[in-house]
C-alpha atoms as a PDB file:
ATOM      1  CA  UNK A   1       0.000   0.000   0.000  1.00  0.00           C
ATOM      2  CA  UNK A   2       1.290   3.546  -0.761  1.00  0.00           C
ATOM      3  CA  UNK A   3       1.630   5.624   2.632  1.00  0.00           C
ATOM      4  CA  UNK A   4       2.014   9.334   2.790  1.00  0.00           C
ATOM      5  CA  UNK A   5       1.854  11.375   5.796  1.00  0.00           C
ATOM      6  CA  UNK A   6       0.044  14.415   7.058  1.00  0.00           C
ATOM      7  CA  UNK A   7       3.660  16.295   7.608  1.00  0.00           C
ATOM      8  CA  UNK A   8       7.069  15.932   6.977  1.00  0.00           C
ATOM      9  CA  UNK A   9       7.638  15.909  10.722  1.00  0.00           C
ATOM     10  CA  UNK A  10       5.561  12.919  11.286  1.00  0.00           C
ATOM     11  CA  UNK A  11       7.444  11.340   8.535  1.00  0.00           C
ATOM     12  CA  UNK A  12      10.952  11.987   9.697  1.00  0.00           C
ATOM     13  CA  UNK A  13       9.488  10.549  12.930  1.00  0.00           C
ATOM     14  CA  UNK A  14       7.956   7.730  11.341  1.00  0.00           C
ATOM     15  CA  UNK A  15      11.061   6.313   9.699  1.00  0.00           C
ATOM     16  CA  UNK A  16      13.135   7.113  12.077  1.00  0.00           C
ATOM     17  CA  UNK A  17      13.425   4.445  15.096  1.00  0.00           C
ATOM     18  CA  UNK A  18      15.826   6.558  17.315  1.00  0.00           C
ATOM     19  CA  UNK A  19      12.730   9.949  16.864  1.00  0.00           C
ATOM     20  CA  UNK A  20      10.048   7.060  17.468  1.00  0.00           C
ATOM     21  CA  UNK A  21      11.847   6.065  20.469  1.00  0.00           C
ATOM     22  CA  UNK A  22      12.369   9.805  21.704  1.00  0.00           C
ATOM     23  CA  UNK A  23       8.420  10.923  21.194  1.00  0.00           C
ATOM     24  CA  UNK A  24       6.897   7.734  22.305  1.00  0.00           C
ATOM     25  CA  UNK A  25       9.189   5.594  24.086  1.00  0.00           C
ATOM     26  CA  UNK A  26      10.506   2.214  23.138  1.00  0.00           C
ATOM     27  CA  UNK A  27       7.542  -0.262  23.083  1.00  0.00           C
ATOM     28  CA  UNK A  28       4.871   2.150  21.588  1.00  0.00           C
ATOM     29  CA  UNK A  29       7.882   3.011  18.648  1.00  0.00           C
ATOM     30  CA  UNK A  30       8.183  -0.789  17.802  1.00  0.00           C
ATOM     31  CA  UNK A  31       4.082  -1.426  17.631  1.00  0.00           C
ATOM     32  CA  UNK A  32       4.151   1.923  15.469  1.00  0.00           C
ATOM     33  CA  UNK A  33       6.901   0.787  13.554  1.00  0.00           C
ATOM     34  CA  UNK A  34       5.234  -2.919  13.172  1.00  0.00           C
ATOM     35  CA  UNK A  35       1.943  -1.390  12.167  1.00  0.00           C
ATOM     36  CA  UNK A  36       3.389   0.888   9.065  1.00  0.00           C
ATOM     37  CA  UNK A  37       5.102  -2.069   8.189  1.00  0.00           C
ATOM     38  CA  UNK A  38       1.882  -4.201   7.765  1.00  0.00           C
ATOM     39  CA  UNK A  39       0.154  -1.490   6.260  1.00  0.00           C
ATOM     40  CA  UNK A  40       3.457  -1.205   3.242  1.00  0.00           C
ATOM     41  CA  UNK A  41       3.410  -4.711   2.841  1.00  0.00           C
ATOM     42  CA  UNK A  42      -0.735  -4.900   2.458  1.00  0.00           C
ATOM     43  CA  UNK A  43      -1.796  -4.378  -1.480  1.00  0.00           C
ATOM     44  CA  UNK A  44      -5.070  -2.986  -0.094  1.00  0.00           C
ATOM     45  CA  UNK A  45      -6.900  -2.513   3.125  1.00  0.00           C
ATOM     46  CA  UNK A  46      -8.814  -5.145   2.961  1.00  0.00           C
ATOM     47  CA  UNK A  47      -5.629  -7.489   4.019  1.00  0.00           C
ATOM     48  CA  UNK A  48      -5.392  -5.010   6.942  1.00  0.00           C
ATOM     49  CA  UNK A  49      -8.922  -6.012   8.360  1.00  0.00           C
ATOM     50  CA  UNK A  50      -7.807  -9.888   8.734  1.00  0.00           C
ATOM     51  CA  UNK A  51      -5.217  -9.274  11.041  1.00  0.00           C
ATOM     52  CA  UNK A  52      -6.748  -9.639  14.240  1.00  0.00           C
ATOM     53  CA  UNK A  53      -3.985  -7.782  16.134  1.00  0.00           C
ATOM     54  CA  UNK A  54      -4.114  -4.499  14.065  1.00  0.00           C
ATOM     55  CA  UNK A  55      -8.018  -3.959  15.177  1.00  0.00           C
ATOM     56  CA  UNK A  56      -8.421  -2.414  12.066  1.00  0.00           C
ATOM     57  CA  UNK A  57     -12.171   0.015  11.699  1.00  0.00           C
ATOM     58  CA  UNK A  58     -13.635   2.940  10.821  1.00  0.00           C
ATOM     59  CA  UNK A  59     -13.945   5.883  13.386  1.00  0.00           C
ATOM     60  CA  UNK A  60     -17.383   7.386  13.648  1.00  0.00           C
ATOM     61  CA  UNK A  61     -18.354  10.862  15.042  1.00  0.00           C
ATOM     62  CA  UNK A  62     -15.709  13.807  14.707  1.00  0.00           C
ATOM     63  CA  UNK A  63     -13.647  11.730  13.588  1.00  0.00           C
ATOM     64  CA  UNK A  64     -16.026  10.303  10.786  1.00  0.00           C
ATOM     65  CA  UNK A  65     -13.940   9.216   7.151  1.00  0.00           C
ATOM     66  CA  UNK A  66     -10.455   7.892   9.765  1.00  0.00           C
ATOM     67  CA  UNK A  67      -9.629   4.736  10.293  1.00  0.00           C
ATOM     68  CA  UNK A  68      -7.217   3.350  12.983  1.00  0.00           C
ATOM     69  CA  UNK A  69      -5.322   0.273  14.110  1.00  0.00           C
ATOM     70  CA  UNK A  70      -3.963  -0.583  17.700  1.00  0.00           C
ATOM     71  CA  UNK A  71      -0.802   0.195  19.026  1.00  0.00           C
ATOM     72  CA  UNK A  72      -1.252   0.132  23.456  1.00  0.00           C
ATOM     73  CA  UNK A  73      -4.329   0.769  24.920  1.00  0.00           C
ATOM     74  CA  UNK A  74      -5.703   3.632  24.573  1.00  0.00           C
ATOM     75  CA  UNK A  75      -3.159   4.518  21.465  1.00  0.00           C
ATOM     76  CA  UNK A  76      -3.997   4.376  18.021  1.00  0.00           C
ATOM     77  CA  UNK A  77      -2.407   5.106  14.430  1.00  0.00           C
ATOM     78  CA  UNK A  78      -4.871   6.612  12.793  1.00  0.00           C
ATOM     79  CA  UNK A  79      -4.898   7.209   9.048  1.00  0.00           C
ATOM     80  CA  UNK A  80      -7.437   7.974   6.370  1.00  0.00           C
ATOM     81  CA  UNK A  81      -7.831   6.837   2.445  1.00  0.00           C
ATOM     82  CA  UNK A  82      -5.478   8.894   0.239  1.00  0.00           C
ATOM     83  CA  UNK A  83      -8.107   8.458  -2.675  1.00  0.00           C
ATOM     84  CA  UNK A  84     -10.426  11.428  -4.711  1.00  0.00           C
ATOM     85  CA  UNK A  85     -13.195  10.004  -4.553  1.00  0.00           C
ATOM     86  CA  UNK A  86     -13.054   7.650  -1.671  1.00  0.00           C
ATOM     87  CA  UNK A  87     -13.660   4.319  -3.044  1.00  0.00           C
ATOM     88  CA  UNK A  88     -17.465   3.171  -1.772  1.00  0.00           C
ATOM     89  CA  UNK A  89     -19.370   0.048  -2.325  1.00  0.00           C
ATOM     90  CA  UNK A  90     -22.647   0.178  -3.671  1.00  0.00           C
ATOM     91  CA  UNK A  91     -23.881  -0.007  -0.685  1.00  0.00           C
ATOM     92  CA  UNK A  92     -22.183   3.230   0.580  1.00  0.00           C
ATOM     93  CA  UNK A  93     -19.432   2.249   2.892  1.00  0.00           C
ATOM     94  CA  UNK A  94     -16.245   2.454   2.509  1.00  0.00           C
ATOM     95  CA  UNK A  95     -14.597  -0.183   0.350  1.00  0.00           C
ATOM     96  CA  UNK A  96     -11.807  -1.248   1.432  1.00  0.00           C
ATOM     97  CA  UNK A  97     -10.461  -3.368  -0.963  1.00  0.00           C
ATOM     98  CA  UNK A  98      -9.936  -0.493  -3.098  1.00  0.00           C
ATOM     99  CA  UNK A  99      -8.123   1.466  -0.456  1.00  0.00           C
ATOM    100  CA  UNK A 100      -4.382   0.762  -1.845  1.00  0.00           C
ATOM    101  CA  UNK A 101      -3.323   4.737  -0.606  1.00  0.00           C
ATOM    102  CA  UNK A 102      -3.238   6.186   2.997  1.00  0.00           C
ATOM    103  CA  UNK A 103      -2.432   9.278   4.377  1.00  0.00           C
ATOM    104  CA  UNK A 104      -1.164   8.748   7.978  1.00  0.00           C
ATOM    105  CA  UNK A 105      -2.396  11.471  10.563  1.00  0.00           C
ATOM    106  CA  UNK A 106      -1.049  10.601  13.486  1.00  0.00           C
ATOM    107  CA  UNK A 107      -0.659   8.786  17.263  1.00  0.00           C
ATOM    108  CA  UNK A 108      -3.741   9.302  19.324  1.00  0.00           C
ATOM    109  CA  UNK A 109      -5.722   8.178  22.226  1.00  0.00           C
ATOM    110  CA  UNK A 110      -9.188   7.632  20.902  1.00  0.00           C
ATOM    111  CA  UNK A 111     -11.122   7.124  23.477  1.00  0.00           C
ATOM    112  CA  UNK A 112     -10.023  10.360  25.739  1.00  0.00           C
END
């Protein structure tokens, strides 16, 4: 899957293990670092959703059109579709085995 990020600060953190270590200590780094791995090495979303670690779904609310995987509880990496239009099944949800582009927004604690 093709990854961009929100800003080049997140990215330099991102791919950076030493600047994922300093912002968000060691153990939350390596789940962050595992997670953007799975998500690279995923053709689509869809392959996302069947790994039952990653908790993979779709944010409602404020935070509507974001999706998010775990990292520790309460932290998440969230992320939306990097797509114009977003890719919907007939049905009107998002489809995500059309999502092969995210834009990653972040570390957050969801449910705070």
């Amino acid at each position: 899957m093709d990854i961009i990020f929100k800003t080049t600060k997140l990215e330099k953190q991102c791919n950076s293990r030493k600047l994922l270590n300093k912002k968000y200590g060691s153990r939350r780094a390596a789940l962050i670092r595992r997670r953007l791995d799975e998500l690279w090495a995923a053709t689509s979303l869809q392959e996302i959703g069947y790994l039952p670690q990653a908790r993979c779904h779709e944010l409602k609310g404020n935070l509507e059109g974001t999706l998010s995987v775990d990292l520790e509880h309460p932290y998440r990496l969230l992320f939306r579709p990097a797509h114009k239009p977003m890719p919907k099944k007939t049905s009107g949800g998002l489809d995500w085995a059309m999502v092969t582009a995210i834009e990653i927004l972040g570390v957050e604690d969801t449910h705070g």
